[in-house]
PDBML (XML) file of the C-alpha atoms, coordinates in Angstrom:
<?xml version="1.0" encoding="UTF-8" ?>
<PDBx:datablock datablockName="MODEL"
   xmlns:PDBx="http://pdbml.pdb.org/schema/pdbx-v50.xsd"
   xmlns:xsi="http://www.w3.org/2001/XMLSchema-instance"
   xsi:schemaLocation="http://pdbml.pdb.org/schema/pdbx-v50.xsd pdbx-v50.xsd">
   <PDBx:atom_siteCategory>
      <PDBx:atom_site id="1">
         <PDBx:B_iso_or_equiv>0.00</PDBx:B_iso_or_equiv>
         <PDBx:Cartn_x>206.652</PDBx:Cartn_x>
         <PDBx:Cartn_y>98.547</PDBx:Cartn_y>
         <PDBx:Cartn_z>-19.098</PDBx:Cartn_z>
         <PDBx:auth_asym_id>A</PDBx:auth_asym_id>
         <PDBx:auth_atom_id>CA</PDBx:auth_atom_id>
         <PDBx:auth_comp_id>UNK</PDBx:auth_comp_id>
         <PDBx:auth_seq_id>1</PDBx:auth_seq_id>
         <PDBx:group_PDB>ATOM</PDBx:group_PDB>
         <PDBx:label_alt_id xsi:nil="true" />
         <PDBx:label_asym_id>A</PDBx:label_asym_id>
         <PDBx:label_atom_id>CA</PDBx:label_atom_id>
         <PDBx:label_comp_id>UNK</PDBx:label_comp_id>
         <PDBx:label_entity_id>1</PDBx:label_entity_id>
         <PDBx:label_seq_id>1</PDBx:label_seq_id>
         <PDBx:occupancy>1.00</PDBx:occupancy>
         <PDBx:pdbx_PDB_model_num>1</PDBx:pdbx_PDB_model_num>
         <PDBx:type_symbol>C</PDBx:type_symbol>
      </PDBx:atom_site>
      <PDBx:atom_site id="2">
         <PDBx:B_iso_or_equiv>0.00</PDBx:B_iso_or_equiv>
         <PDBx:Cartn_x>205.819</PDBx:Cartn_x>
         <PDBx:Cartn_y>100.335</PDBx:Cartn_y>
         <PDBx:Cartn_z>-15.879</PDBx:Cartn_z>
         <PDBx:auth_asym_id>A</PDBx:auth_asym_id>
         <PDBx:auth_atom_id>CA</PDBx:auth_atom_id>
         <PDBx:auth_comp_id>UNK</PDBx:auth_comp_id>
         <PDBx:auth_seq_id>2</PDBx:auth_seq_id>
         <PDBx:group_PDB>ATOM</PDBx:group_PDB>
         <PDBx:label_alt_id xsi:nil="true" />
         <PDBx:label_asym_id>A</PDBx:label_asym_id>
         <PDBx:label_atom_id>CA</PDBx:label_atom_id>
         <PDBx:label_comp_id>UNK</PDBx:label_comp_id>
         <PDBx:label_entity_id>1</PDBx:label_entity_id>
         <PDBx:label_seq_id>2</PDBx:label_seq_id>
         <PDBx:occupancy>1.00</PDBx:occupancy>
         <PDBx:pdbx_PDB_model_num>1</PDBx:pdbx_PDB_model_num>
         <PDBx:type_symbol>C</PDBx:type_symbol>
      </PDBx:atom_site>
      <PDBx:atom_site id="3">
         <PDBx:B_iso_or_equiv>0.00</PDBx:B_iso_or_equiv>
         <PDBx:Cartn_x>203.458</PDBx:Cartn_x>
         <PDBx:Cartn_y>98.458</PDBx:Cartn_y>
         <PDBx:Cartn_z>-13.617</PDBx:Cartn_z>
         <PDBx:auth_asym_id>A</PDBx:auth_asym_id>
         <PDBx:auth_atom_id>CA</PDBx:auth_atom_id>
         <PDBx:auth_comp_id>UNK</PDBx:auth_comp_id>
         <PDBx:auth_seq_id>3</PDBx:auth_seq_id>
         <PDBx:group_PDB>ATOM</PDBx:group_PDB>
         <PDBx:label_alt_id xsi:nil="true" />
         <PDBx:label_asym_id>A</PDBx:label_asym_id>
         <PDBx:label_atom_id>CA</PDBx:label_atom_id>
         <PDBx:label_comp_id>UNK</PDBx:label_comp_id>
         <PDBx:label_entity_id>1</PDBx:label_entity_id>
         <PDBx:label_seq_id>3</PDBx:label_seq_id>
         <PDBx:occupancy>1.00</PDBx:occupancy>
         <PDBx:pdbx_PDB_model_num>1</PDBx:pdbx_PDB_model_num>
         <PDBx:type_symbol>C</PDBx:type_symbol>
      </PDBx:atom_site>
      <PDBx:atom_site id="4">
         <PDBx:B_iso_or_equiv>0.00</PDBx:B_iso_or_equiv>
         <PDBx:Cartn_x>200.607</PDBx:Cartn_x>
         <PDBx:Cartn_y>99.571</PDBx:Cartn_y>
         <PDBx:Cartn_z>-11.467</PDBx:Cartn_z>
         <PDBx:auth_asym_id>A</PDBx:auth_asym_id>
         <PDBx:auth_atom_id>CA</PDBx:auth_atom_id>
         <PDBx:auth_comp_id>UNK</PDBx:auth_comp_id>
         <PDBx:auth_seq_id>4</PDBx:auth_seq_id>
         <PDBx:group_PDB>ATOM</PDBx:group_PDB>
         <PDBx:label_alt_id xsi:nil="true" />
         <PDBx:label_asym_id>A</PDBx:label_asym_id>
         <PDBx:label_atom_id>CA</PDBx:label_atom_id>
         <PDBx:label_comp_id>UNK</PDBx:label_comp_id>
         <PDBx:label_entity_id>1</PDBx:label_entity_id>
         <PDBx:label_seq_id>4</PDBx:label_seq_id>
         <PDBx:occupancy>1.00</PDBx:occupancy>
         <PDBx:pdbx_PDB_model_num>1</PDBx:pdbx_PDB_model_num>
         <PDBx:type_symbol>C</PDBx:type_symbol>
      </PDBx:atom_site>
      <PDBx:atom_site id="5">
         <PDBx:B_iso_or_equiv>0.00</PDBx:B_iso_or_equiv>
         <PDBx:Cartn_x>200.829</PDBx:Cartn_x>
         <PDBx:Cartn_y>100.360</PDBx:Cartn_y>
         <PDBx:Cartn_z>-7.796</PDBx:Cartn_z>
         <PDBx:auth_asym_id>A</PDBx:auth_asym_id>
         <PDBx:auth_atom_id>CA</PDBx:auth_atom_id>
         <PDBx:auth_comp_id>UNK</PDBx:auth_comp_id>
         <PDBx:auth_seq_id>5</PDBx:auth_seq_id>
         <PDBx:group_PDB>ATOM</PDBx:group_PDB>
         <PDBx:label_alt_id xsi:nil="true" />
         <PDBx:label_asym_id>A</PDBx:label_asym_id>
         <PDBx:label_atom_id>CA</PDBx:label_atom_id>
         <PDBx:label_comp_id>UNK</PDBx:label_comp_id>
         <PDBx:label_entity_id>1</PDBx:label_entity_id>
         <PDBx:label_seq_id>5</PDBx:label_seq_id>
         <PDBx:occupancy>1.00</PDBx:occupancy>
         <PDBx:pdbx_PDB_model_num>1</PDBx:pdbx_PDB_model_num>
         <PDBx:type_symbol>C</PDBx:type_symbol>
      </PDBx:atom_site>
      <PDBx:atom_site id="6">
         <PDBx:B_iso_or_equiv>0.00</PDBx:B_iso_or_equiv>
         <PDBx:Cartn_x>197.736</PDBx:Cartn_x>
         <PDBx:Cartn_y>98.950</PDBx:Cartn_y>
         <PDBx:Cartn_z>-6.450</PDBx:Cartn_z>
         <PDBx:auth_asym_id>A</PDBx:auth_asym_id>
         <PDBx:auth_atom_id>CA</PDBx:auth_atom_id>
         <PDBx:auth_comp_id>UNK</PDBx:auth_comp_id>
         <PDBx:auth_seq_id>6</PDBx:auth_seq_id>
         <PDBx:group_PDB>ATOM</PDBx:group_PDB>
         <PDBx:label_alt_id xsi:nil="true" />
         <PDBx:label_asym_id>A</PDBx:label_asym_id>
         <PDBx:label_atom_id>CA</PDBx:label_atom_id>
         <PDBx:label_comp_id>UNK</PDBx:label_comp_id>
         <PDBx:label_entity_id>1</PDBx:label_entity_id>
         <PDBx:label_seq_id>6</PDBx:label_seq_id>
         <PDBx:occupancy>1.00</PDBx:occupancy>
         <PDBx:pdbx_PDB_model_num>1</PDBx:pdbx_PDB_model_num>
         <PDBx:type_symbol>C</PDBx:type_symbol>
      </PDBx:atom_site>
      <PDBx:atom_site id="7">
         <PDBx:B_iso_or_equiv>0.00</PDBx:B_iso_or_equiv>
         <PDBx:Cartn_x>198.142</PDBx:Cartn_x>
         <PDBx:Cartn_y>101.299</PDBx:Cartn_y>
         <PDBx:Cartn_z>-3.749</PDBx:Cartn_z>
         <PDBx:auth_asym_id>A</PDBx:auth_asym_id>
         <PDBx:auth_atom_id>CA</PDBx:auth_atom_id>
         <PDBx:auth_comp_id>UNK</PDBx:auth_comp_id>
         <PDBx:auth_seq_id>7</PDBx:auth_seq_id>
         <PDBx:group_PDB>ATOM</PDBx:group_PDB>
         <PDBx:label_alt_id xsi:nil="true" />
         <PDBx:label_asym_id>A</PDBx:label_asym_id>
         <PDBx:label_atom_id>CA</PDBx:label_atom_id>
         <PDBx:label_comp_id>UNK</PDBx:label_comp_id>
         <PDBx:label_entity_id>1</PDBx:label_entity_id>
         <PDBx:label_seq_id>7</PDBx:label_seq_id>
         <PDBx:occupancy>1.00</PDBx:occupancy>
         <PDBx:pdbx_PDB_model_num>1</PDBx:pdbx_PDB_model_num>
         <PDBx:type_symbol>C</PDBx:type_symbol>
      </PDBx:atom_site>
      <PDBx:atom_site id="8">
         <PDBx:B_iso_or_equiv>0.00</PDBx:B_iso_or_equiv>
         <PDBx:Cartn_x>199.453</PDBx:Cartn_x>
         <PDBx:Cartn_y>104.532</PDBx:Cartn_y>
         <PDBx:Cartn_z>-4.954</PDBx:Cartn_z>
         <PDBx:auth_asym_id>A</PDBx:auth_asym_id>
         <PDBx:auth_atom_id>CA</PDBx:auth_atom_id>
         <PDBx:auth_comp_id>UNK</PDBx:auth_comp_id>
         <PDBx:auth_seq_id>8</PDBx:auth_seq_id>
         <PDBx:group_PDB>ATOM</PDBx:group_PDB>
         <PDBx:label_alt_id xsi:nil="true" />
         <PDBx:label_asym_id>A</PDBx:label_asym_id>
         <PDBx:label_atom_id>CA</PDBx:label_atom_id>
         <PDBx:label_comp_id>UNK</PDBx:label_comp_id>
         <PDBx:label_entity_id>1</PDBx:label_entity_id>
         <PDBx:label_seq_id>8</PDBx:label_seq_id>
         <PDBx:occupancy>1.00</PDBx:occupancy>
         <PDBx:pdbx_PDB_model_num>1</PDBx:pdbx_PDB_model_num>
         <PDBx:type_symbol>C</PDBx:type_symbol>
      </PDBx:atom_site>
      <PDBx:atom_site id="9">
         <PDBx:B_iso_or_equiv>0.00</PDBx:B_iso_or_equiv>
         <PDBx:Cartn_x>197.584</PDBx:Cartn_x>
         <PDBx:Cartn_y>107.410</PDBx:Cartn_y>
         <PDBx:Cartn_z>-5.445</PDBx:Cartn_z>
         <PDBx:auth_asym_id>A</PDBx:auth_asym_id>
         <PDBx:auth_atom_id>CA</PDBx:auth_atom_id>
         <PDBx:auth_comp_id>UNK</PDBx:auth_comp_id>
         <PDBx:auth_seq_id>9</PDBx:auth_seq_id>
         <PDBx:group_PDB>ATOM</PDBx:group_PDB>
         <PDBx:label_alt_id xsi:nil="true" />
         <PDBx:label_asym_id>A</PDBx:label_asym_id>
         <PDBx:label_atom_id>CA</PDBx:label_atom_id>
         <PDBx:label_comp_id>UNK</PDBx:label_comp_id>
         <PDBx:label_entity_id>1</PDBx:label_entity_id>
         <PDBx:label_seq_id>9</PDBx:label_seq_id>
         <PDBx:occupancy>1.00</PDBx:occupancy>
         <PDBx:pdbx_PDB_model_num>1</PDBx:pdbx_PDB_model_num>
         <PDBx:type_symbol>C</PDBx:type_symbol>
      </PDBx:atom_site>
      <PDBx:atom_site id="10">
         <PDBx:B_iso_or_equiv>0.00</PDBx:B_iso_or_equiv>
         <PDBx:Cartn_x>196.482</PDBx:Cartn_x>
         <PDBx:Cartn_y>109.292</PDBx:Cartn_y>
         <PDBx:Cartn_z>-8.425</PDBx:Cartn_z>
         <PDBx:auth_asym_id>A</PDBx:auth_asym_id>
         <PDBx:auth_atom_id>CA</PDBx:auth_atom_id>
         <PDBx:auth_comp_id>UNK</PDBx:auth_comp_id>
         <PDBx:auth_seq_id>10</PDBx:auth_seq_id>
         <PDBx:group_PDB>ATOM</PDBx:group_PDB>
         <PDBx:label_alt_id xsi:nil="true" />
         <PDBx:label_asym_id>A</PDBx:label_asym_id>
         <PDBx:label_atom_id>CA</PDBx:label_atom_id>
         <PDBx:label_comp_id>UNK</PDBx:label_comp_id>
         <PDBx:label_entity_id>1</PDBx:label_entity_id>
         <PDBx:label_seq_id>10</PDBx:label_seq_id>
         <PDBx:occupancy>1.00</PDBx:occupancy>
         <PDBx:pdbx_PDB_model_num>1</PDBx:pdbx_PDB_model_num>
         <PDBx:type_symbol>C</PDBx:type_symbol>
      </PDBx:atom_site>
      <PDBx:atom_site id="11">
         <PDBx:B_iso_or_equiv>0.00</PDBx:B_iso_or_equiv>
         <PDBx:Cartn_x>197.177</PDBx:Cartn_x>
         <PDBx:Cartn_y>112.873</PDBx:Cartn_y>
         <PDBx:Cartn_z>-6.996</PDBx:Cartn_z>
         <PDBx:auth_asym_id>A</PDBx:auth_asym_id>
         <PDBx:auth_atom_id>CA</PDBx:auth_atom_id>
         <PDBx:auth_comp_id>UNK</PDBx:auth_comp_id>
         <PDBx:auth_seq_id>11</PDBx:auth_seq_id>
         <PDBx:group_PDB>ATOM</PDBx:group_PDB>
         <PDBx:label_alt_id xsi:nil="true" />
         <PDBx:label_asym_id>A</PDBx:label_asym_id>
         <PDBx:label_atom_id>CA</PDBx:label_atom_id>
         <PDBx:label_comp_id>UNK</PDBx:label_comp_id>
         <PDBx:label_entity_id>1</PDBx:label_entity_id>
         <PDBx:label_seq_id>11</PDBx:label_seq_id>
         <PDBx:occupancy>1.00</PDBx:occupancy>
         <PDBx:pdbx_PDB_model_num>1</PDBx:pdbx_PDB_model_num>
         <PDBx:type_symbol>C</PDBx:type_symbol>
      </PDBx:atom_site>
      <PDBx:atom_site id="12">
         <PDBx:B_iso_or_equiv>0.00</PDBx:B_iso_or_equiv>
         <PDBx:Cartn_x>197.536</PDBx:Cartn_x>
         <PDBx:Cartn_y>114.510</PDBx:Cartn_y>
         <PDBx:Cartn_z>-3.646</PDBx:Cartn_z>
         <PDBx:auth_asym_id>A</PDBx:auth_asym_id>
         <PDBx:auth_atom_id>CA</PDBx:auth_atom_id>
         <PDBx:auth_comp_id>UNK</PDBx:auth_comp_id>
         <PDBx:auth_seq_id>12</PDBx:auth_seq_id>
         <PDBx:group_PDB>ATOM</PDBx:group_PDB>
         <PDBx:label_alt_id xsi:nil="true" />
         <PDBx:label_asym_id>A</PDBx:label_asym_id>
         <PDBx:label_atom_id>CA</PDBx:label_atom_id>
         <PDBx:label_comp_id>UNK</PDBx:label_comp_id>
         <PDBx:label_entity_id>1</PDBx:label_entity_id>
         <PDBx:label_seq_id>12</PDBx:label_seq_id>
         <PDBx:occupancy>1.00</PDBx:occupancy>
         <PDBx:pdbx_PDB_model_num>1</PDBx:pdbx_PDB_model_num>
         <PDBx:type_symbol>C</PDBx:type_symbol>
      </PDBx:atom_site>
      <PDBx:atom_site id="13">
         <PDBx:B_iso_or_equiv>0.00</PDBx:B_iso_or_equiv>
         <PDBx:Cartn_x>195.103</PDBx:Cartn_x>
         <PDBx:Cartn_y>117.246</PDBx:Cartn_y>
         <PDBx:Cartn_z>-2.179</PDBx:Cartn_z>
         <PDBx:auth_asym_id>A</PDBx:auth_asym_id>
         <PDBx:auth_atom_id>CA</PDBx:auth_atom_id>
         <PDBx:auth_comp_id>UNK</PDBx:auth_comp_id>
         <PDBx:auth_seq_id>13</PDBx:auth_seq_id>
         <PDBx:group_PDB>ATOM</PDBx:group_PDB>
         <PDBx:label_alt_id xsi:nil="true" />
         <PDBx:label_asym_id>A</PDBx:label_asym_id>
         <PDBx:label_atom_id>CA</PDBx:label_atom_id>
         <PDBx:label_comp_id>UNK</PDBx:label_comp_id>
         <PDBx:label_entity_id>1</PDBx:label_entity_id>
         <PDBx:label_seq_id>13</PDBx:label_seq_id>
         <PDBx:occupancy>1.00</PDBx:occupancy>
         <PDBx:pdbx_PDB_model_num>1</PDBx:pdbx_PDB_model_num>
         <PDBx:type_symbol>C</PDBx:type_symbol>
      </PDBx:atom_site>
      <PDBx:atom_site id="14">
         <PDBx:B_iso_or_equiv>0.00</PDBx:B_iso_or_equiv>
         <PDBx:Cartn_x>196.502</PDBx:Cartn_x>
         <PDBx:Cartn_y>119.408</PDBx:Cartn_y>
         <PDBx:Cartn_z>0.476</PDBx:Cartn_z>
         <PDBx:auth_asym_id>A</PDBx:auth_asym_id>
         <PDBx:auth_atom_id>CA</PDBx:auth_atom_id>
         <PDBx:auth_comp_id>UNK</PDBx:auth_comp_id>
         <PDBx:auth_seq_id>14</PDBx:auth_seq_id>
         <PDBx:group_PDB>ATOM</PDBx:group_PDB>
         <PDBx:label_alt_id xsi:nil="true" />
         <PDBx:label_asym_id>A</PDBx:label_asym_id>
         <PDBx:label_atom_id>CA</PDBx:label_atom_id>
         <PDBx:label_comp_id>UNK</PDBx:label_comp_id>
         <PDBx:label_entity_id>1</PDBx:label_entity_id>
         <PDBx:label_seq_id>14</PDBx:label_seq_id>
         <PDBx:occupancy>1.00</PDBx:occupancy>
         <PDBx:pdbx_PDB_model_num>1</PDBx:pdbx_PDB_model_num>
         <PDBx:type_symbol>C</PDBx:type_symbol>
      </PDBx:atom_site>
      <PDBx:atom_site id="15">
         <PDBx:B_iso_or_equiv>0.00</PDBx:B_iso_or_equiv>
         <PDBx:Cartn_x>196.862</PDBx:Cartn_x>
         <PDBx:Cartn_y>123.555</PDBx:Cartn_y>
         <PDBx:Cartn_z>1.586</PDBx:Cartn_z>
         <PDBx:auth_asym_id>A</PDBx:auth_asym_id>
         <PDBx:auth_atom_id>CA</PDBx:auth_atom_id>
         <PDBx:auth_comp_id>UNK</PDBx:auth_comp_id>
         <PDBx:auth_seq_id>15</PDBx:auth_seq_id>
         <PDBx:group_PDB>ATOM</PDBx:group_PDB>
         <PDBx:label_alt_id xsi:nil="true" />
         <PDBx:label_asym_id>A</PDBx:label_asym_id>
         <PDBx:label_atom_id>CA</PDBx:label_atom_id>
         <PDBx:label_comp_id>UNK</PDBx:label_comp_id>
         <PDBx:label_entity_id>1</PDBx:label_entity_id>
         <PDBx:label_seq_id>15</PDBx:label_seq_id>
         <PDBx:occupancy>1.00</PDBx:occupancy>
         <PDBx:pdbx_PDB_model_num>1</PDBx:pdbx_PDB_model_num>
         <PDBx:type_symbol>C</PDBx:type_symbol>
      </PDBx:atom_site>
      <PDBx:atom_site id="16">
         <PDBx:B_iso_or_equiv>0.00</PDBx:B_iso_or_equiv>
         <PDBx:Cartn_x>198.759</PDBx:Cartn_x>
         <PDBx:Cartn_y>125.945</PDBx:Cartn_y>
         <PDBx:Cartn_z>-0.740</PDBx:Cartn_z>
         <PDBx:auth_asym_id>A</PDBx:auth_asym_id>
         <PDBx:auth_atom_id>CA</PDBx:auth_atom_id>
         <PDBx:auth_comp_id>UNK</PDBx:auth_comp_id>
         <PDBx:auth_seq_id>16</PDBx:auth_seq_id>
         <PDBx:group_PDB>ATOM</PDBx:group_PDB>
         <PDBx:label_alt_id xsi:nil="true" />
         <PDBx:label_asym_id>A</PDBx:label_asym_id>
         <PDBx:label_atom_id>CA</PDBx:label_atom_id>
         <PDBx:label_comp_id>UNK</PDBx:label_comp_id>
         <PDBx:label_entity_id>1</PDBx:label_entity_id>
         <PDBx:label_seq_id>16</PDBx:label_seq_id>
         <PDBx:occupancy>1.00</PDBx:occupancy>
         <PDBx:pdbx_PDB_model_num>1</PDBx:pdbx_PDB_model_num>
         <PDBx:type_symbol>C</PDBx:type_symbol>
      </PDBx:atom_site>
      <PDBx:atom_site id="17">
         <PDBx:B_iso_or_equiv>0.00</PDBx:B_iso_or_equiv>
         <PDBx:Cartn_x>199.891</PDBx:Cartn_x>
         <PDBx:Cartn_y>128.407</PDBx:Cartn_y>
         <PDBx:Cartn_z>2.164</PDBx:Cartn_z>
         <PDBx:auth_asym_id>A</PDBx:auth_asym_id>
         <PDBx:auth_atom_id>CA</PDBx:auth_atom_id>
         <PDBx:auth_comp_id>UNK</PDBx:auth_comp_id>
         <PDBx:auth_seq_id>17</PDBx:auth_seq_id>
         <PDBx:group_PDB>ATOM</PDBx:group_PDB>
         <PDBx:label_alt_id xsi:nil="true" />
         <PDBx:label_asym_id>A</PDBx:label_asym_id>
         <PDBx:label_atom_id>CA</PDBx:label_atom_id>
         <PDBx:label_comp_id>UNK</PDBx:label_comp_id>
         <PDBx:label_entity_id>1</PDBx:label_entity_id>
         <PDBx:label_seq_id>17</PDBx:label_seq_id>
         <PDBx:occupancy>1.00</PDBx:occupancy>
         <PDBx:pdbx_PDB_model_num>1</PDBx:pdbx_PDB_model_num>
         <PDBx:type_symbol>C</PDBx:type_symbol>
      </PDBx:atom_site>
      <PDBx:atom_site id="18">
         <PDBx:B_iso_or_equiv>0.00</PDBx:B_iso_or_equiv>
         <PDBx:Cartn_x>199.508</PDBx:Cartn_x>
         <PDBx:Cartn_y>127.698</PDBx:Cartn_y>
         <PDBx:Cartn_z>5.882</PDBx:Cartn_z>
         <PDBx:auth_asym_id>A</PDBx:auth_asym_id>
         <PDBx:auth_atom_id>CA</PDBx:auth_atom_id>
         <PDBx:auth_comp_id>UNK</PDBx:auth_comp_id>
         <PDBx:auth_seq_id>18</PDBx:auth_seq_id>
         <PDBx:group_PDB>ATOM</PDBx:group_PDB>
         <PDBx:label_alt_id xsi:nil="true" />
         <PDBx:label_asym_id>A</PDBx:label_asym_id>
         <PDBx:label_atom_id>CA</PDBx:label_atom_id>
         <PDBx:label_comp_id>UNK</PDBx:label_comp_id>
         <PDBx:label_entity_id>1</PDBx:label_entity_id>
         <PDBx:label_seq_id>18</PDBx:label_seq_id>
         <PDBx:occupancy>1.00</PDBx:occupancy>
         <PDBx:pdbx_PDB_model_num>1</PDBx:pdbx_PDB_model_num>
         <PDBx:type_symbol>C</PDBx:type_symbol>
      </PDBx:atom_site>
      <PDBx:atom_site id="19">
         <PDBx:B_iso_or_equiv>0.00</PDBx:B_iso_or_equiv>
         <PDBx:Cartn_x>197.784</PDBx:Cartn_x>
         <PDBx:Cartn_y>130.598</PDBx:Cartn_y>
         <PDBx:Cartn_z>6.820</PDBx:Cartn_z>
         <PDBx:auth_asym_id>A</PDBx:auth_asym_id>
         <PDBx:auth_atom_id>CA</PDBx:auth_atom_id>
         <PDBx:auth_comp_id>UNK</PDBx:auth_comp_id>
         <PDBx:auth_seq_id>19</PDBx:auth_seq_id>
         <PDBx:group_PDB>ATOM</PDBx:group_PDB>
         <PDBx:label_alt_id xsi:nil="true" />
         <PDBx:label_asym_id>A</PDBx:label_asym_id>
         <PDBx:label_atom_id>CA</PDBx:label_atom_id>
         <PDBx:label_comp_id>UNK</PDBx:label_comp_id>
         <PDBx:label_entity_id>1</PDBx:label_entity_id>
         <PDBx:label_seq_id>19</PDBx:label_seq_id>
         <PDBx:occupancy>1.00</PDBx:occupancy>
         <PDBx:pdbx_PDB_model_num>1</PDBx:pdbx_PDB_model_num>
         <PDBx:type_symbol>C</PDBx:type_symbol>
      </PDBx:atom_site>
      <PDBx:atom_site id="20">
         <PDBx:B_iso_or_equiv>0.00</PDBx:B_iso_or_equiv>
         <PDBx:Cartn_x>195.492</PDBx:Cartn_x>
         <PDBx:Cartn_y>133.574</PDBx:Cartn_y>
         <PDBx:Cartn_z>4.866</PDBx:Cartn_z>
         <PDBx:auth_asym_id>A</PDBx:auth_asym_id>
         <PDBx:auth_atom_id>CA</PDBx:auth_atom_id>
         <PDBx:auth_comp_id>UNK</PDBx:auth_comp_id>
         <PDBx:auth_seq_id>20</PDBx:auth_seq_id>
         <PDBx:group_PDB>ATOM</PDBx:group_PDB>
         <PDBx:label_alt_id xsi:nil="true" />
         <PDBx:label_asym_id>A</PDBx:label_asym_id>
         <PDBx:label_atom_id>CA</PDBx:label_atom_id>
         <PDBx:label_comp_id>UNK</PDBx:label_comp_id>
         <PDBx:label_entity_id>1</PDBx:label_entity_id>
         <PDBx:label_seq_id>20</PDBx:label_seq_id>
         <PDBx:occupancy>1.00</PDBx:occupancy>
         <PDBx:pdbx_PDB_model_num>1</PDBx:pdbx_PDB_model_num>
         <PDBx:type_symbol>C</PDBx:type_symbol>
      </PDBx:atom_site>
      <PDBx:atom_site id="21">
         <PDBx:B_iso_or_equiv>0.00</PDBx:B_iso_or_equiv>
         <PDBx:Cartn_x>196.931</PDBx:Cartn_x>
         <PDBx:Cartn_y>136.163</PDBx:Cartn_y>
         <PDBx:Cartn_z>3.679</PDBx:Cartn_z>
         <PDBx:auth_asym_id>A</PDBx:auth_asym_id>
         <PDBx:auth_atom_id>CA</PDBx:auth_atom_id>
         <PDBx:auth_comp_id>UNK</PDBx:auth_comp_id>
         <PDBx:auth_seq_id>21</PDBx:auth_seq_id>
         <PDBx:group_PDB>ATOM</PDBx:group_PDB>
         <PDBx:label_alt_id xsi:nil="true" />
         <PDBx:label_asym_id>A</PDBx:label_asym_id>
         <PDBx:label_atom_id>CA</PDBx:label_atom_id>
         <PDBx:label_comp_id>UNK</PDBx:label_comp_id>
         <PDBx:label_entity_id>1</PDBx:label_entity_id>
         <PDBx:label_seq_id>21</PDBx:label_seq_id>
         <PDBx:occupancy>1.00</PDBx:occupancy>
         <PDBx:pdbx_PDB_model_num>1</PDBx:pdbx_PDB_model_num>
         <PDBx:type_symbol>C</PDBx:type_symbol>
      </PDBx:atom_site>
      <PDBx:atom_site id="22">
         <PDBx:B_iso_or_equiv>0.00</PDBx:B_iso_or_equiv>
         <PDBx:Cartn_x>199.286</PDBx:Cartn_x>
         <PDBx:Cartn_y>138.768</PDBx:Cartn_y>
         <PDBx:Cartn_z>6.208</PDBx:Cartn_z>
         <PDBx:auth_asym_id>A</PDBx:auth_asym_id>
         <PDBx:auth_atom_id>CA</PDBx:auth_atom_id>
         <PDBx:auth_comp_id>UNK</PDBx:auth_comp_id>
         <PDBx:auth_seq_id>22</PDBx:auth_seq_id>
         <PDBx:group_PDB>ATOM</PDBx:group_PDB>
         <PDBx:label_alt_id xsi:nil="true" />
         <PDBx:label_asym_id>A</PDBx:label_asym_id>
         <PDBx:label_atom_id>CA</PDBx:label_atom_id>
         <PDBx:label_comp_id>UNK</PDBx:label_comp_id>
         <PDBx:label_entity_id>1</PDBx:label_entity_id>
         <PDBx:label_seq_id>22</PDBx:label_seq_id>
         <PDBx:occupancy>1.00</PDBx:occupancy>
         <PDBx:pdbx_PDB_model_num>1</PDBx:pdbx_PDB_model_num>
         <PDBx:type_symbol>C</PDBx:type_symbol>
      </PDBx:atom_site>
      <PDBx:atom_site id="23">
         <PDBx:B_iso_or_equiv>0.00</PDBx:B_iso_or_equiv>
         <PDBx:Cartn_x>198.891</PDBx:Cartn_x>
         <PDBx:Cartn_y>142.560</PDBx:Cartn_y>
         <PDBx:Cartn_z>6.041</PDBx:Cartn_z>
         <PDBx:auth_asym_id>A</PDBx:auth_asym_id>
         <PDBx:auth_atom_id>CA</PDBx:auth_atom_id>
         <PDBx:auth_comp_id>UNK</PDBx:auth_comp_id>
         <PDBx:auth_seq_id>23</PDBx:auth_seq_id>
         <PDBx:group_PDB>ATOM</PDBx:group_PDB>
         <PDBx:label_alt_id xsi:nil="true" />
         <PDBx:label_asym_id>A</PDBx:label_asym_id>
         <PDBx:label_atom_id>CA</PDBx:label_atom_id>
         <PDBx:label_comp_id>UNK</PDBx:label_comp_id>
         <PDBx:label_entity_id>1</PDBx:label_entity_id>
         <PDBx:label_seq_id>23</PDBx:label_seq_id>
         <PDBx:occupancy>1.00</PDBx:occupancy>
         <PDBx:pdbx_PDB_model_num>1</PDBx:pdbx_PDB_model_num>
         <PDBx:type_symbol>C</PDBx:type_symbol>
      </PDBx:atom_site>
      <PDBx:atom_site id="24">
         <PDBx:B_iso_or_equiv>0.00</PDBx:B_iso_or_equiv>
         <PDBx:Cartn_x>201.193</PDBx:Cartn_x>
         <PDBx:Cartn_y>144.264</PDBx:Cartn_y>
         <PDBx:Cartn_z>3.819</PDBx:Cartn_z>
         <PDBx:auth_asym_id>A</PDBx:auth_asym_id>
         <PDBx:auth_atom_id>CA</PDBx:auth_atom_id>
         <PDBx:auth_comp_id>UNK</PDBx:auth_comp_id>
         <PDBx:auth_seq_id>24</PDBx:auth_seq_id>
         <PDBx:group_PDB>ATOM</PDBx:group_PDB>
         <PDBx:label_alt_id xsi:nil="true" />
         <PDBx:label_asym_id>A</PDBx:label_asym_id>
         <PDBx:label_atom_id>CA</PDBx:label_atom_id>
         <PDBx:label_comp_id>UNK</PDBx:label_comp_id>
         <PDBx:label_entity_id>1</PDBx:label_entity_id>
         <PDBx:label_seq_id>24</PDBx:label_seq_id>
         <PDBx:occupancy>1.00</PDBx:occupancy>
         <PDBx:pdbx_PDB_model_num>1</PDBx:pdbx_PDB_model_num>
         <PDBx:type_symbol>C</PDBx:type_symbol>
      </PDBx:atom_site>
   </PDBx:atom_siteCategory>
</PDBx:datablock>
C-alpha cells in the first residue's frame, strides 16, 4: 500500500510560457 511522503507536495505552481505573448 503506498505510503505518505511527509514531505512531498500535493501539486506544483509555476509559469506556463516564459514570456507574454510575441507579435505574429
Amino acid at each position: 500500500e503506498p505510503q505518505e511522503r511527509p514531505a512531498g507536495v500535493d501539486v506544483l505552481i509555476c509559469p506556463t510560457a516564459p514570456t507574454p505573448p510575441p507579435s505574429i
